[in-house]
Each structure stands twice: as structure tokens, then as C-alpha cells.
N, C-alpha and C. Protein backbone atom coordinates (compact mmCIF):
# COMPACT_ATOMS: atom_id res chain seq x y z
N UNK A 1 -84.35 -47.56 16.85
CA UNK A 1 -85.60 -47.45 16.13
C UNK A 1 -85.89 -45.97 15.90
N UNK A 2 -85.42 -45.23 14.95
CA UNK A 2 -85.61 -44.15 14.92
C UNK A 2 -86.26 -43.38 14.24
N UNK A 3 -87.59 -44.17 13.44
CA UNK A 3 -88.56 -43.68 13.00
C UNK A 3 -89.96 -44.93 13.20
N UNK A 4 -89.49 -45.51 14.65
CA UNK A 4 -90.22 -46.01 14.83
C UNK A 4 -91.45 -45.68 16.49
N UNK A 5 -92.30 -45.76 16.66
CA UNK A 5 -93.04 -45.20 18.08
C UNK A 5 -93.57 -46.87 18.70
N UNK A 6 -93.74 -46.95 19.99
CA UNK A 6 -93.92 -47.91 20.22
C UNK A 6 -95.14 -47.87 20.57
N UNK A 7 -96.18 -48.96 20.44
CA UNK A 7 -97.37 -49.49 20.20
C UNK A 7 -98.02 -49.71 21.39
N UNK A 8 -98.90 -49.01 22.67
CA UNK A 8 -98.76 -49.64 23.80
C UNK A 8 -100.48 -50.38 24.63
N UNK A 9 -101.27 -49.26 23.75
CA UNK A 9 -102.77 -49.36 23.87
C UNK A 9 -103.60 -50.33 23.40
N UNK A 10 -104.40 -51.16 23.95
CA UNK A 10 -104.98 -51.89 24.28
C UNK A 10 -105.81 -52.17 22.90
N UNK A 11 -106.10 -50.75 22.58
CA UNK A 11 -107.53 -50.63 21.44
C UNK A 11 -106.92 -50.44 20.10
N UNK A 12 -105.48 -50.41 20.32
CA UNK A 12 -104.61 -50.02 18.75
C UNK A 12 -104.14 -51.63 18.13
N UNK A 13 -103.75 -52.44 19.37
CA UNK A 13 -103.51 -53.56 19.24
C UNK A 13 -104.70 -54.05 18.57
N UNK A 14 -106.08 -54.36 19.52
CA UNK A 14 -107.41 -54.93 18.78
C UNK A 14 -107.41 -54.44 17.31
N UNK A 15 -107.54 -53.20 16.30
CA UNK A 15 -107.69 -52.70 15.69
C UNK A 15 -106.81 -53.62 14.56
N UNK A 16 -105.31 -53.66 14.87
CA UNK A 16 -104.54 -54.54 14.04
C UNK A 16 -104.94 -56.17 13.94
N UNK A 17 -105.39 -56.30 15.01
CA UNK A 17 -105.74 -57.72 15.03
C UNK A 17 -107.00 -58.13 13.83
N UNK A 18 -108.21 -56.99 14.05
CA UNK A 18 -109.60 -57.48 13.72
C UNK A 18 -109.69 -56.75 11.75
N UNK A 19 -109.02 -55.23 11.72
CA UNK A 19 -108.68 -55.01 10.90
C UNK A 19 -107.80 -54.70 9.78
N UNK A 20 -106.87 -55.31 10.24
CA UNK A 20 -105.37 -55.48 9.59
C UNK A 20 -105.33 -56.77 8.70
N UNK A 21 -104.17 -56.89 8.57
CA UNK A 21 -103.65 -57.63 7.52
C UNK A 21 -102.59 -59.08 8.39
N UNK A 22 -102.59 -59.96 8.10
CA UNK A 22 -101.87 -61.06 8.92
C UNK A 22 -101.04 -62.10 8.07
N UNK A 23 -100.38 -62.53 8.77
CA UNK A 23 -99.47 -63.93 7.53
C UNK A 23 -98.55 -64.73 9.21
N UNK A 24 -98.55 -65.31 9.15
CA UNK A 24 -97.74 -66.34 10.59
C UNK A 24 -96.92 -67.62 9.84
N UNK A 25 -96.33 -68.10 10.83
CA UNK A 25 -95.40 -69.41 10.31
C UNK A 25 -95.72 -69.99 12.04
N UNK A 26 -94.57 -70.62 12.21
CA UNK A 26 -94.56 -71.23 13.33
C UNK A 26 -93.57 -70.87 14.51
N UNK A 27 -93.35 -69.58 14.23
CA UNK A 27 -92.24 -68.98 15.43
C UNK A 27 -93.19 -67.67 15.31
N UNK A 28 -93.72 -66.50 14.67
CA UNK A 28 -94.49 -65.32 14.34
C UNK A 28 -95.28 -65.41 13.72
N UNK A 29 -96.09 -64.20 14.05
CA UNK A 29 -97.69 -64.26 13.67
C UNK A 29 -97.46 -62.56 13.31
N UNK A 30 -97.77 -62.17 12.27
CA UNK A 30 -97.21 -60.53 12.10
C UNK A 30 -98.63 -59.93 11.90
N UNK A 31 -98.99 -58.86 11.86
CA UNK A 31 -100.28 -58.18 11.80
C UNK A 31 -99.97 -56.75 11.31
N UNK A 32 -100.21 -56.03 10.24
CA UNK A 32 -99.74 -54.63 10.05
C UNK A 32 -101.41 -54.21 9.71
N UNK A 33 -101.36 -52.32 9.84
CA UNK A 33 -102.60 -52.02 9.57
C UNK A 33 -102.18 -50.72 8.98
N UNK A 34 -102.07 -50.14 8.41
CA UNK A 34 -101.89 -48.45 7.40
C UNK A 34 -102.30 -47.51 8.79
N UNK A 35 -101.71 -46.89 9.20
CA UNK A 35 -101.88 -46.05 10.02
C UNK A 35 -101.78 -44.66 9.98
N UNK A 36 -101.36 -44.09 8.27
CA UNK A 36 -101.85 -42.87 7.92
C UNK A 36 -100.89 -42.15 8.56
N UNK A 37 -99.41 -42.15 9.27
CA UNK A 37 -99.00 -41.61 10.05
C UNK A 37 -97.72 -41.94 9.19
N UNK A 38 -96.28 -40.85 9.93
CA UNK A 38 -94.88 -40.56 9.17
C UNK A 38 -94.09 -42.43 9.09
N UNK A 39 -94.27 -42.64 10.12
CA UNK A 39 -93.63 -43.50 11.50
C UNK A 39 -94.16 -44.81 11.48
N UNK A 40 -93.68 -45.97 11.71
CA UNK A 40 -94.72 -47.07 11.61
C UNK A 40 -94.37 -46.84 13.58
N UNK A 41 -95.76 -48.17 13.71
CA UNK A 41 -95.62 -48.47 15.34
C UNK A 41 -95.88 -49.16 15.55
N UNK A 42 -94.88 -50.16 16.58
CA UNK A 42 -94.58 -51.50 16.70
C UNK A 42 -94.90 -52.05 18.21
N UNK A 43 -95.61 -52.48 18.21
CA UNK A 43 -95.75 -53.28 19.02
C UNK A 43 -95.90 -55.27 18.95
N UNK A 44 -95.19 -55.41 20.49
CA UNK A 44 -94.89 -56.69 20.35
C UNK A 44 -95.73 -57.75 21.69
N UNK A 45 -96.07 -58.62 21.64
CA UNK A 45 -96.95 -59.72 22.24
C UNK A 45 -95.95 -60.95 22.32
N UNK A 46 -95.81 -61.56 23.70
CA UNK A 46 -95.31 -62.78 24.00
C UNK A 46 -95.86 -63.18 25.12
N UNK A 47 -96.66 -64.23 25.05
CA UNK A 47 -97.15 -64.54 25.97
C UNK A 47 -96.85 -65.11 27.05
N UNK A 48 -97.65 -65.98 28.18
CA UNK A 48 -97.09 -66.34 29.27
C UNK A 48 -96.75 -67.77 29.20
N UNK A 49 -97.30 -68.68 27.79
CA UNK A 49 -97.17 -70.12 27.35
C UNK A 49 -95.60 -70.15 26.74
N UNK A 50 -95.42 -68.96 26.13
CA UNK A 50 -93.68 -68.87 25.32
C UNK A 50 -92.72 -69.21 26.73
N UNK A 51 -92.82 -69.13 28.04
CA UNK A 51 -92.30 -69.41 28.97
C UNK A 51 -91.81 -68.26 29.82
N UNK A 52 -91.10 -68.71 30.86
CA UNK A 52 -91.03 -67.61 31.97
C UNK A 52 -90.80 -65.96 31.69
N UNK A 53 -90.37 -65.59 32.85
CA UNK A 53 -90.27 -64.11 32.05
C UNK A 53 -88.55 -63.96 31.49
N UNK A 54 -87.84 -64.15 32.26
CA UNK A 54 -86.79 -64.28 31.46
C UNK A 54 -86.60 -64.75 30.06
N UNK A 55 -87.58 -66.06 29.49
CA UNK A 55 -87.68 -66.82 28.30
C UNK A 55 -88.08 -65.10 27.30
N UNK A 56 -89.51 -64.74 28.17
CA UNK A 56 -89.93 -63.73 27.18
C UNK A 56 -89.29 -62.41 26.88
N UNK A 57 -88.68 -62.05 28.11
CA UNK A 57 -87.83 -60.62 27.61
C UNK A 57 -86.79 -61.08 26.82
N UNK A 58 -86.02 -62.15 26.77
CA UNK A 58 -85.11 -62.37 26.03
C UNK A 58 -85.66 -61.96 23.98
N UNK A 59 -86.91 -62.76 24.07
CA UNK A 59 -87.75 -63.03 22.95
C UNK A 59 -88.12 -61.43 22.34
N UNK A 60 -88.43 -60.73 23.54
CA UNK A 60 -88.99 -59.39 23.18
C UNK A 60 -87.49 -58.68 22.96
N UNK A 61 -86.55 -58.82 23.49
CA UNK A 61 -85.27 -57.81 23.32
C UNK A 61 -84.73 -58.31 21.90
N UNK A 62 -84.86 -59.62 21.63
CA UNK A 62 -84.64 -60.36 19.95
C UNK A 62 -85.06 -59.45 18.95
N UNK A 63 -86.72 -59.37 18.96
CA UNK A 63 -87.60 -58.80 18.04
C UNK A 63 -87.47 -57.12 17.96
N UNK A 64 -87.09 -56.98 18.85
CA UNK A 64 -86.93 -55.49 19.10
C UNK A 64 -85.90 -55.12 18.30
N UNK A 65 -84.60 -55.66 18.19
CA UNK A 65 -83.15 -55.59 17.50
C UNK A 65 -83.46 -56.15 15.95
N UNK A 66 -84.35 -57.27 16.11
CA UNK A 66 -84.36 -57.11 14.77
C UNK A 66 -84.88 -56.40 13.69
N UNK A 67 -86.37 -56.02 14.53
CA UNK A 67 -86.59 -54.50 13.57
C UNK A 67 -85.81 -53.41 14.07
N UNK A 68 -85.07 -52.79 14.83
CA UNK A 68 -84.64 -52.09 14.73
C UNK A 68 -83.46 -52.25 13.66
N UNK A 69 -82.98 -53.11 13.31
CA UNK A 69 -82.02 -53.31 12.29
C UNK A 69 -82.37 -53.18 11.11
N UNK A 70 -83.59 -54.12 10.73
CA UNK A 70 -84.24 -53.86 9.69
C UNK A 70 -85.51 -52.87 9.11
N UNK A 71 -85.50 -51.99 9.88
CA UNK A 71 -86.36 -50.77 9.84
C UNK A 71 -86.04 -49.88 8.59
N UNK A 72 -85.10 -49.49 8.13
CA UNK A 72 -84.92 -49.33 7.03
C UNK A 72 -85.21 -49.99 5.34
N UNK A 73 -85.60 -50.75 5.91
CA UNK A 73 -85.87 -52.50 4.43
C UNK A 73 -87.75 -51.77 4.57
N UNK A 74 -88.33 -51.35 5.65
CA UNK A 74 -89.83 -51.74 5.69
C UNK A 74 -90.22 -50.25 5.13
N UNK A 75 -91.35 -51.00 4.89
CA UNK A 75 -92.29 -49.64 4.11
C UNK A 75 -93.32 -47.82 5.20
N UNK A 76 -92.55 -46.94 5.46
CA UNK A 76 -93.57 -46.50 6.54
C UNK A 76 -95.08 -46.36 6.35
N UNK A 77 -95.72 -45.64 7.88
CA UNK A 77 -97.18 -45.40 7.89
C UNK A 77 -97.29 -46.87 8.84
N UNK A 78 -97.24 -47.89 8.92
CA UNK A 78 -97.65 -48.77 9.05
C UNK A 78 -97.94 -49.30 10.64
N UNK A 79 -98.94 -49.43 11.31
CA UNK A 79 -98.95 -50.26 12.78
C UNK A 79 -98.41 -51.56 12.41
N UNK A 80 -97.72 -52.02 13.11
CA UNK A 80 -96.62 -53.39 13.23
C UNK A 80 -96.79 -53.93 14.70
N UNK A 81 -97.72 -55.49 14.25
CA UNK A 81 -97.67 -56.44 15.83
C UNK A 81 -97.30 -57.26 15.44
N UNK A 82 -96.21 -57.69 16.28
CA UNK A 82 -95.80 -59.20 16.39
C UNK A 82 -95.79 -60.24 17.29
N UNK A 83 -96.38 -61.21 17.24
CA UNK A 83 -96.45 -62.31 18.61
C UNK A 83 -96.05 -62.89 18.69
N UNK A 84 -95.49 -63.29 19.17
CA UNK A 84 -94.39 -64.56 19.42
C UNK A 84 -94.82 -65.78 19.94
N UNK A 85 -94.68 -66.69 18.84
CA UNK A 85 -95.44 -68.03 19.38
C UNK A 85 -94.69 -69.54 20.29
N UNK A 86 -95.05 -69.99 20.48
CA UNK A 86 -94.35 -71.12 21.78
C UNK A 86 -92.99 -71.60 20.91
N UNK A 87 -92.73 -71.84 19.52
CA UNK A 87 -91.87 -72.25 18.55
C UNK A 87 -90.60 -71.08 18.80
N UNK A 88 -91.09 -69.88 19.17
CA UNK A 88 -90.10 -68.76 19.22
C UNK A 88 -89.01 -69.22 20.60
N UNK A 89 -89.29 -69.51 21.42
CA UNK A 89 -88.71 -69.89 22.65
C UNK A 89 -87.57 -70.63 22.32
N UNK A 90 -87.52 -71.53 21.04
CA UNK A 90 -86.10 -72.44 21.18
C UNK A 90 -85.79 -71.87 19.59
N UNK A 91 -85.71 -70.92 19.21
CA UNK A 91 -85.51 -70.21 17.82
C UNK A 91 -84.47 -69.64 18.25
N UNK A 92 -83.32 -69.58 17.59
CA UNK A 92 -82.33 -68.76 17.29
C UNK A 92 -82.33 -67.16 16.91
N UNK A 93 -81.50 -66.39 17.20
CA UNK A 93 -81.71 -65.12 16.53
C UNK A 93 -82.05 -64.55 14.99
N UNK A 94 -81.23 -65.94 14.32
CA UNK A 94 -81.37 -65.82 13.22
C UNK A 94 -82.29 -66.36 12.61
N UNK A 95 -83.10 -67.37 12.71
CA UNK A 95 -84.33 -67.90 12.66
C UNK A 95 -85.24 -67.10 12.29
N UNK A 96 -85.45 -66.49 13.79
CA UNK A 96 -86.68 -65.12 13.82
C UNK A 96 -86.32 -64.00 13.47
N UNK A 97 -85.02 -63.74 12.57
CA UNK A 97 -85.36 -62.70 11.57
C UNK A 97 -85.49 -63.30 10.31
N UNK A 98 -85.26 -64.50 9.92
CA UNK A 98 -85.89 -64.87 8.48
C UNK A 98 -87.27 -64.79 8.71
N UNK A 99 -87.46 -65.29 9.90
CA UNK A 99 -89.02 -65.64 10.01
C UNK A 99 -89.78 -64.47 9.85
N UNK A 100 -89.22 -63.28 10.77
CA UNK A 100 -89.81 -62.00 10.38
C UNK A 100 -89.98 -61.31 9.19
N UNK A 101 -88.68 -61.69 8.17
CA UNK A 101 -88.22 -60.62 6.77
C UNK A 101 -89.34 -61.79 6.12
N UNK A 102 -89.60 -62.32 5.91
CA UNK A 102 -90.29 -63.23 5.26
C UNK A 102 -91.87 -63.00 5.45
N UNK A 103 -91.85 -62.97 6.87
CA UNK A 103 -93.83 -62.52 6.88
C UNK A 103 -94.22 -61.04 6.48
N UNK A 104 -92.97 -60.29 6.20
CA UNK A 104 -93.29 -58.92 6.38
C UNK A 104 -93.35 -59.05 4.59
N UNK A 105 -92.61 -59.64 3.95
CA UNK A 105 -92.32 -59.55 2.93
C UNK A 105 -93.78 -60.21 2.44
N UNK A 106 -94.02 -61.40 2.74
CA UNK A 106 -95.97 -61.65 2.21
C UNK A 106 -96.82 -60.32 2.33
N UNK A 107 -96.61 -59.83 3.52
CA UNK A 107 -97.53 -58.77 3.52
C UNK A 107 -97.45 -57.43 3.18
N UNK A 108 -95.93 -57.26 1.72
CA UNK A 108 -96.04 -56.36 1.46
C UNK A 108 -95.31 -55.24 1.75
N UNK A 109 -95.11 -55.45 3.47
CA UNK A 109 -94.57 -54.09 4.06
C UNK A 109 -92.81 -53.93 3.69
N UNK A 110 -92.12 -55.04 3.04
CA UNK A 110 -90.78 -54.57 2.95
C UNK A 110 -90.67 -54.19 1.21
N UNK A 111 -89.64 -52.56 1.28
CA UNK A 111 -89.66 -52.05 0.40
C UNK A 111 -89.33 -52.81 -0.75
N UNK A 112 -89.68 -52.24 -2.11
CA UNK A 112 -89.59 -52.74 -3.81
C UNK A 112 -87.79 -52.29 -3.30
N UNK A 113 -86.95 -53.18 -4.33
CA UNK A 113 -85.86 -53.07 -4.45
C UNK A 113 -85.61 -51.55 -5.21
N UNK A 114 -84.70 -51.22 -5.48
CA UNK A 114 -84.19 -50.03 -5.52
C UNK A 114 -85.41 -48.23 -5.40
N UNK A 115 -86.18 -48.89 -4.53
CA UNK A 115 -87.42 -47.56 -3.45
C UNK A 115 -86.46 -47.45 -2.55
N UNK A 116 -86.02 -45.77 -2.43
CA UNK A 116 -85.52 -45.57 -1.15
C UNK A 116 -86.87 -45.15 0.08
């Protein structure tokens, strides 16, 4: 992730939640907010219902690889939350990156085709 910062505060999260922008399916729930900054920053949410902790780091090390892969496709400036919902737990890798390129893409944040 190399123009990406990770998301860790309590009040940056709320902020995306109450004044951001949202679109979900049934594996992610995405939330971005303009953050005026070089860098987007990502932070990620899995709760304790998605299942044990092993279930969830697995889930969080998923999401992590997949934007880091696709970090280049997205638009910067942007705060980036993603939550991972109980559907994510028996999702494939590949799943939850359609699921992701797809909510990001409603909301805008993945680049116009030929924008570097």
C-alpha cells in the first residue's frame, strides 16, 4: 500500500460513517469521505458476529491485499472504510474483490478509464 496511510481513530471512522458517502451489497458495506489529503486512508471494520478471531484476521488480511492490489485503479484524497459483513466469512477471495471493485465503482472512487 504505498500511497496508502492506515485509518486508526475512533473520530475519523465516525466522520466517514455520518458524513461520507456509502453503497453495501451483502459481503461489504464501503464508506469513502474526500479527505483533502495526497494519500487515501483505509481503514477496515470486522466485527465480532463475522466470527472468531482467526475467521476475522483472515477477512482483514483479504481486504487488505485487495486494496493493496487495486490501489492503483482508485481515485486519491479519499478516507476508505470497509466492513465486513457476516456474508464475508464464507466469501471467497475473489468474491470480495468483485464485491469491493464494484462498491467502489458506485461510489465513484475508481478511476475514468484512460486517467492516470
Amino acid at each position: 500500500m504505498e500511497h496508502t496511510v492506515s485509518l486508526k481513530e475512533n473520530h475519523l471512522f465516525r466522520r466517514a460513517y455520518n458524513r461520507g458517502k456509502s453503497a453495501a451489497d451483502s459481503r461489504l458495506a464501503l464508506y469513502i469521505r474526500r479527505s483533502g489529503r495526497k494519500a487515501n486512508r483505509l481503514g477496515l471494520t470486522v466485527s465480532t458476529k463475522v466470527g472468531c478471531a482467526v475467521v476475522r484476521n483472515r477477512i482483514r488480511r483479504r481486504l487488505r491485499e485487495i486494496y493493496r492490489l487495486n490501489e492503483d485503479k482508485l481515485n486519491a484524497g479519499y478516507d476508505v472504510v470497509v466492513v465486513a459483513r457476516v456474508r464475508a466469512a464464507q466469501s471467497g477471495y475473489r468474491q470480495l474483490e468483485k464485491s469491493f471493485l464494484c462498491l467502489a465503482d458506485k461510489l465513484g472512487l475508481l478511476k475514468k478509464e484512460g486517467t492516470t
